[in-house]
N, C-alpha and C. Protein backbone atom coordinates (compact mmCIF):
# COMPACT_ATOMS: atom_id res chain seq x y z
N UNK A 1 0.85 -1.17 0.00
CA UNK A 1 0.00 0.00 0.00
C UNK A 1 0.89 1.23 0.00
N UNK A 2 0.48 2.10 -0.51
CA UNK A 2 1.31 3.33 -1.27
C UNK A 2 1.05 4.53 -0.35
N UNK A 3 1.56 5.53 -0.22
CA UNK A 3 1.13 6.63 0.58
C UNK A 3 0.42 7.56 -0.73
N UNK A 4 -0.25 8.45 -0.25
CA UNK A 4 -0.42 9.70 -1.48
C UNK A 4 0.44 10.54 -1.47
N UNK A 5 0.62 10.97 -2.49
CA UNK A 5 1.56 11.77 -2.68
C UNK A 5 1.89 12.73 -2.15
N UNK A 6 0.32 13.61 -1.97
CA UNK A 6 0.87 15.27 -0.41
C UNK A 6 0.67 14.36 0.76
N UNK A 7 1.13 13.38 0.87
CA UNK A 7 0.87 12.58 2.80
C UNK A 7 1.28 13.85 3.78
N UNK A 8 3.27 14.13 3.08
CA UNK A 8 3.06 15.22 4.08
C UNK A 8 2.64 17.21 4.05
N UNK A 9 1.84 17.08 3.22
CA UNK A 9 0.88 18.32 3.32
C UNK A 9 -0.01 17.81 4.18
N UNK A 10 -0.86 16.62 3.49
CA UNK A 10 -2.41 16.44 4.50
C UNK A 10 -2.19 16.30 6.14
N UNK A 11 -0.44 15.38 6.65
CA UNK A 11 -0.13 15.64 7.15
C UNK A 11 -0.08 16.49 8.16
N UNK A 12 1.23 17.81 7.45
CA UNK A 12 1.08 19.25 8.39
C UNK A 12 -0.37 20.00 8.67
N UNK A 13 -1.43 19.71 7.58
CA UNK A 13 -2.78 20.80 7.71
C UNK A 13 -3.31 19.85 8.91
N UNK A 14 -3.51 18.24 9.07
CA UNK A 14 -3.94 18.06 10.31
C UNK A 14 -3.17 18.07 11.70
N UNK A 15 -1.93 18.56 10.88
CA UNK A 15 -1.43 18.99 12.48
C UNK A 15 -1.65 20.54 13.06
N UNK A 16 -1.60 21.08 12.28
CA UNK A 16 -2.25 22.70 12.32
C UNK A 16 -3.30 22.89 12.88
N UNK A 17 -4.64 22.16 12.14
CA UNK A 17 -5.49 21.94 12.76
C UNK A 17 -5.96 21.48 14.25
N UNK A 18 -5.09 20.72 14.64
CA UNK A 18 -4.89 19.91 15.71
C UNK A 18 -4.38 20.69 17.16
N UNK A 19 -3.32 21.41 16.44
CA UNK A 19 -2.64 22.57 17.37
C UNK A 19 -3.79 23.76 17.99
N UNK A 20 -4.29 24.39 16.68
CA UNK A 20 -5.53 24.97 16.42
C UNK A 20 -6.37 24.85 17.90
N UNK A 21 -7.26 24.00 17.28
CA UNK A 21 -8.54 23.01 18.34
C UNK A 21 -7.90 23.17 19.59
N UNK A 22 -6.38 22.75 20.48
CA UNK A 22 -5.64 22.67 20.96
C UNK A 22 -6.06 24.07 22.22
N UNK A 23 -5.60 25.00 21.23
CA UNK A 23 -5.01 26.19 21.56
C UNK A 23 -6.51 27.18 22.05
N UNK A 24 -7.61 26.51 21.65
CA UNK A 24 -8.85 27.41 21.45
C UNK A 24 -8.93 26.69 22.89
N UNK A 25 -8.97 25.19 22.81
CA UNK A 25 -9.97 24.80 23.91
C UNK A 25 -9.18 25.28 25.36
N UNK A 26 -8.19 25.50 25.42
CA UNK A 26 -6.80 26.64 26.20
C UNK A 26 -7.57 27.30 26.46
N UNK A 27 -8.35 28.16 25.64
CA UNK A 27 -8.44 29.57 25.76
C UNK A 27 -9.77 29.75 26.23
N UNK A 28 -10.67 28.22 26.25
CA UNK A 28 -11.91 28.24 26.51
C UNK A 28 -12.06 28.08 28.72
N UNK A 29 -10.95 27.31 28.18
CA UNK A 29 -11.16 27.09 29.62
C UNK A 29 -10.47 27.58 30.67
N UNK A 30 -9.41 28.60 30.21
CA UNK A 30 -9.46 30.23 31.29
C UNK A 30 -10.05 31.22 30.95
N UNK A 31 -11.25 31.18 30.26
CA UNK A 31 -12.33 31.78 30.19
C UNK A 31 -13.03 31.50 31.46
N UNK A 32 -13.29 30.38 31.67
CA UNK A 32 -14.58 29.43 32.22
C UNK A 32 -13.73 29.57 33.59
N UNK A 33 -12.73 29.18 33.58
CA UNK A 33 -12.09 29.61 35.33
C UNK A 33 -12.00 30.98 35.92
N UNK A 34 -11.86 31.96 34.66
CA UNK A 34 -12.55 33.35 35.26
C UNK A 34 -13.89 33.47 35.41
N UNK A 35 -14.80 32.90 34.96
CA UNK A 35 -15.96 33.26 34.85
C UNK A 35 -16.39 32.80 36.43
N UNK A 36 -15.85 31.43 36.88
CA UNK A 36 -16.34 31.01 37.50
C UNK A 36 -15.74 31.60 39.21
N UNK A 37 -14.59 32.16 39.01
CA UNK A 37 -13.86 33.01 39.86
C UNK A 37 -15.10 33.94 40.70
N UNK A 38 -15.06 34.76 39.48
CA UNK A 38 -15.81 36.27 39.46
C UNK A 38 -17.47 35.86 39.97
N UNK A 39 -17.98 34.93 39.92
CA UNK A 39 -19.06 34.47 39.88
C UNK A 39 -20.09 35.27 41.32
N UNK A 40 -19.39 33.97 42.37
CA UNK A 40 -19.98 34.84 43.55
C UNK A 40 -19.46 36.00 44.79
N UNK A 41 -18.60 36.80 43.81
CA UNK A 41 -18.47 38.21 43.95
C UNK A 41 -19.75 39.17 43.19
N UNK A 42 -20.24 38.52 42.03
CA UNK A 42 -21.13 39.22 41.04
C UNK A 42 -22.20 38.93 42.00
N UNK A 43 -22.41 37.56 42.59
CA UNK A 43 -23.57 37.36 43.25
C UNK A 43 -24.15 38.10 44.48
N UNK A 44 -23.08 38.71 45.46
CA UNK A 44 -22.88 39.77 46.21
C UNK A 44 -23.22 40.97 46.11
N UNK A 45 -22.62 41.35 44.91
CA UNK A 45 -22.90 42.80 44.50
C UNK A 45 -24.38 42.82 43.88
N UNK A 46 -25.19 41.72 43.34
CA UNK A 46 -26.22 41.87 43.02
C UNK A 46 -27.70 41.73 44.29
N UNK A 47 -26.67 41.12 45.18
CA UNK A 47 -27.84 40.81 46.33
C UNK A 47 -27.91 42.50 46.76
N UNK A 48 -26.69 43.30 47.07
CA UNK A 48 -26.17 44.14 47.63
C UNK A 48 -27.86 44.99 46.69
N UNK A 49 -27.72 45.16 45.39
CA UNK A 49 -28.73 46.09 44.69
C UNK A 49 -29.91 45.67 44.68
N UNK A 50 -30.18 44.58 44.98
CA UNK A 50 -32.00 44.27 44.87
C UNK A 50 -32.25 44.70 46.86
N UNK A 51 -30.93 44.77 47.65
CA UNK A 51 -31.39 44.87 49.34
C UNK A 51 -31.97 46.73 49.37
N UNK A 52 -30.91 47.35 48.26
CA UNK A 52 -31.23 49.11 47.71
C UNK A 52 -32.39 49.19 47.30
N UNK A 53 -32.74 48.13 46.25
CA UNK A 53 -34.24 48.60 45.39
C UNK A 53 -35.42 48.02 46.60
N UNK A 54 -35.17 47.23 47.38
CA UNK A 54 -36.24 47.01 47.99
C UNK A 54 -36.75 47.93 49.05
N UNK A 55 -35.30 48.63 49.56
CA UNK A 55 -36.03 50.16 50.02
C UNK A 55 -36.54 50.75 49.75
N UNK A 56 -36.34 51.09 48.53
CA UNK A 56 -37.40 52.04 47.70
C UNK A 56 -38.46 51.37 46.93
N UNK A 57 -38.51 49.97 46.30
CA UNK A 57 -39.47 50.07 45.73
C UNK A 57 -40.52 49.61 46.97
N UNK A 58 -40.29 48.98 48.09
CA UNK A 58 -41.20 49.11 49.91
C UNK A 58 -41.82 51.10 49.68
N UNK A 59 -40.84 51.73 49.62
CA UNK A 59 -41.22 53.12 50.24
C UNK A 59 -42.32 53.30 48.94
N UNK A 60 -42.13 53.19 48.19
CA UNK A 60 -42.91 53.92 46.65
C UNK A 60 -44.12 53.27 46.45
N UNK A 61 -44.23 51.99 46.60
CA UNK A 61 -45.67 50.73 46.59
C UNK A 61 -45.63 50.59 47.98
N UNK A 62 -45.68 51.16 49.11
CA UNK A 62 -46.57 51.08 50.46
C UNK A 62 -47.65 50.81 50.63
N UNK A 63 -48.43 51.27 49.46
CA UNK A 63 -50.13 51.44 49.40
C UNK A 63 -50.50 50.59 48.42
N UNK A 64 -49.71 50.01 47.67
CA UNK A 64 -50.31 48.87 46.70
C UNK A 64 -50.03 47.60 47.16
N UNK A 65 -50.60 46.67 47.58
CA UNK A 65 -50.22 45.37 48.09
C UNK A 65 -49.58 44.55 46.98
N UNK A 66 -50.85 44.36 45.69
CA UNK A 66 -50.24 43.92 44.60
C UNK A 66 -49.19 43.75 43.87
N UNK A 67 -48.64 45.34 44.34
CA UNK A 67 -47.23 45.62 43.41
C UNK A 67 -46.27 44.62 44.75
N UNK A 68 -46.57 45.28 45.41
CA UNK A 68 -45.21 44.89 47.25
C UNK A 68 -45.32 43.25 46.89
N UNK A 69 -46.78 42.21 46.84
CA UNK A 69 -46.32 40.89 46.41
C UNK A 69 -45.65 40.27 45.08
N UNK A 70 -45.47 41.10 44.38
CA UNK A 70 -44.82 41.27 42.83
C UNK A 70 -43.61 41.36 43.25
N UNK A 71 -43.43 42.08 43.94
CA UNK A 71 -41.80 42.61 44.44
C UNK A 71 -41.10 41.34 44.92
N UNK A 72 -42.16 41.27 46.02
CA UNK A 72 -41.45 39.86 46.99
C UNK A 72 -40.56 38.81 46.47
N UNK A 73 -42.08 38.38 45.48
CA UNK A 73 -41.56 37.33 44.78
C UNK A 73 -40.43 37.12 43.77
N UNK A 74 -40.32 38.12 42.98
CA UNK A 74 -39.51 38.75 42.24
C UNK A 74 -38.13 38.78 42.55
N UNK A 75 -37.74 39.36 43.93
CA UNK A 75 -36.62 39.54 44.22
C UNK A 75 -36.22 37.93 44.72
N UNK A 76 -37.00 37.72 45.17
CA UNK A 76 -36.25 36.37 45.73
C UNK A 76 -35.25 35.25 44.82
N UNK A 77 -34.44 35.16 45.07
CA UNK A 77 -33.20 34.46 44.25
C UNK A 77 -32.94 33.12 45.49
N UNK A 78 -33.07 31.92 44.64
CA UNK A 78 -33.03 30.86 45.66
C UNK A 78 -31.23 30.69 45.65
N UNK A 79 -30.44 29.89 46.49
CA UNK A 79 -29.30 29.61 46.06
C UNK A 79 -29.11 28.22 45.86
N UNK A 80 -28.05 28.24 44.89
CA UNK A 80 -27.24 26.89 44.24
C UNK A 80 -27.34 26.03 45.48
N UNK A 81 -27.41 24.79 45.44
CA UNK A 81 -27.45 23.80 46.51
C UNK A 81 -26.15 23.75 46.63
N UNK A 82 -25.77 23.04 47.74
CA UNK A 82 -24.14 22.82 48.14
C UNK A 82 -23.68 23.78 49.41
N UNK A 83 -21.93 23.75 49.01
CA UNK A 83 -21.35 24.28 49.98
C UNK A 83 -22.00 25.63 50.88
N UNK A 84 -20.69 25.90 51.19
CA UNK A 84 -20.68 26.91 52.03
C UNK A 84 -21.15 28.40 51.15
N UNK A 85 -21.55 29.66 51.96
CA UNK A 85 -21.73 30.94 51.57
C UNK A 85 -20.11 31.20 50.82
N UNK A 86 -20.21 32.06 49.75
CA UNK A 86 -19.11 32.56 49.16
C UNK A 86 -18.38 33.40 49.95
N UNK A 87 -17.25 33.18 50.16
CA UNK A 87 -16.06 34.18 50.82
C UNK A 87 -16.97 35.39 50.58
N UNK A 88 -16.79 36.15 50.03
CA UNK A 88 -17.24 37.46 49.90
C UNK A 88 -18.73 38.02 50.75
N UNK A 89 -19.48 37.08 50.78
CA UNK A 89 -20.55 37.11 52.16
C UNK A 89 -20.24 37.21 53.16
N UNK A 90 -18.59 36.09 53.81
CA UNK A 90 -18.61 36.38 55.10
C UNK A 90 -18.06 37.23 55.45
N UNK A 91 -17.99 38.60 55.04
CA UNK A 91 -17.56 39.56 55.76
C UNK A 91 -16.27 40.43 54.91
N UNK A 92 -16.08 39.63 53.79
CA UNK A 92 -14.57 40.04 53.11
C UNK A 92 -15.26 41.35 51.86
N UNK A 93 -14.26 42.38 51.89
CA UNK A 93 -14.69 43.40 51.36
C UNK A 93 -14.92 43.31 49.77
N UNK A 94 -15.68 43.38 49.06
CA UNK A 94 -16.56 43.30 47.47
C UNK A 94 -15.79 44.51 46.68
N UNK A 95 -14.82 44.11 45.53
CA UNK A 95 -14.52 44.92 44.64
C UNK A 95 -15.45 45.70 43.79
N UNK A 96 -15.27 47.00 43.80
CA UNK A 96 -16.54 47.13 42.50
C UNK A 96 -15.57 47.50 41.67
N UNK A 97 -16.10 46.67 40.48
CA UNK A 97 -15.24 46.74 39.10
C UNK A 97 -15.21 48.02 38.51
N UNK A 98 -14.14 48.49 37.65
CA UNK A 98 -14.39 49.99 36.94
C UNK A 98 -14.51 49.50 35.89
N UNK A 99 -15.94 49.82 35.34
CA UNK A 99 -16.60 49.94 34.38
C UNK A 99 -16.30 51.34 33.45
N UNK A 100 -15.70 51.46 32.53
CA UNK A 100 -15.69 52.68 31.26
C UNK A 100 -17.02 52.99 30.61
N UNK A 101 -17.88 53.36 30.50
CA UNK A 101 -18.96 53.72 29.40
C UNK A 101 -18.60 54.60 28.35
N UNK A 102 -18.98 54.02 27.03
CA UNK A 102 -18.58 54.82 25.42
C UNK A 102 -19.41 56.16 25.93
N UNK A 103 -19.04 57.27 25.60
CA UNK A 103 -20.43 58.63 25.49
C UNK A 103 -20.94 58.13 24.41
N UNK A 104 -22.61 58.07 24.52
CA UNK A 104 -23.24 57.77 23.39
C UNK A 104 -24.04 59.23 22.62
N UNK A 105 -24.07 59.03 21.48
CA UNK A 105 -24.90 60.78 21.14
C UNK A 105 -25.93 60.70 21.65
N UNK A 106 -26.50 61.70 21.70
CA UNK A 106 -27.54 62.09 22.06
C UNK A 106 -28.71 62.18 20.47
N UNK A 107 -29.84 61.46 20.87
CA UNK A 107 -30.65 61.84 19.37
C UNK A 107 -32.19 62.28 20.04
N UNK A 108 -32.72 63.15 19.20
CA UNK A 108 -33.82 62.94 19.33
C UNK A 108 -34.57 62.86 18.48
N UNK A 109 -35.81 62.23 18.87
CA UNK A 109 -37.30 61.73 17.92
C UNK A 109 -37.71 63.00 17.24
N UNK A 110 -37.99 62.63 16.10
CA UNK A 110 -38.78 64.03 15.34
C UNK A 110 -40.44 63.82 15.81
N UNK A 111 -40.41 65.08 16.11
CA UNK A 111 -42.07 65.36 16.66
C UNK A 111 -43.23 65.34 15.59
């Protein structure tokens, strides 16, 4: 049995390829270890803003029951089963990230 003739082209392109695939799935998965880092720090800082909105949206719907059981339910976020509370709950101080915002123009609607 004979080789083909580009053996070593088809060769190098599936090793390229190979390297390739390689190098992505690298890149996928210190993605996924930051993501999962940052996770329940994000979870913190978000409990932190629905504990803000519930002051106010309590003070603003006082008189509507409807809205206040809308709220309730709403805010409530069950947690992941398992371990322990995230470091950052027990007491350890919450980075807030610096966020940049683009200036966006300003447009307005024709009347």
């Amino acid at each position: 049995m004979r080789s083909p003739a580009d053996f070593l082209a088809q060769f190098a392109n599936a090793r390229a390829a190979l390297q390739q695939v390689t190098t992505e799935r690298t890149v996928q998965r210190g993605a996924h270890k930051s993501a999962r880092a940052i996770m329940p720090v994000q979870l913190v800082r978000g409990r932190r803003a629905v504990e803000r909105m519930d002051a106010i949206v309590r003070a603003s719907y006082a008189r509507e029951p409807g809205v206040l059981a809308a709220w309730r339910s709403a805010k409530r976020v069950q947690r992941a089963p398992g371990g322990a509370r995230p470091r950052a709950e027990q007491g350890a101080p919450v980075p807030e990230p610096q966020v940049q915002q683009e200036a966006q123009p300003v447009t307005r609607a024709a009347a």
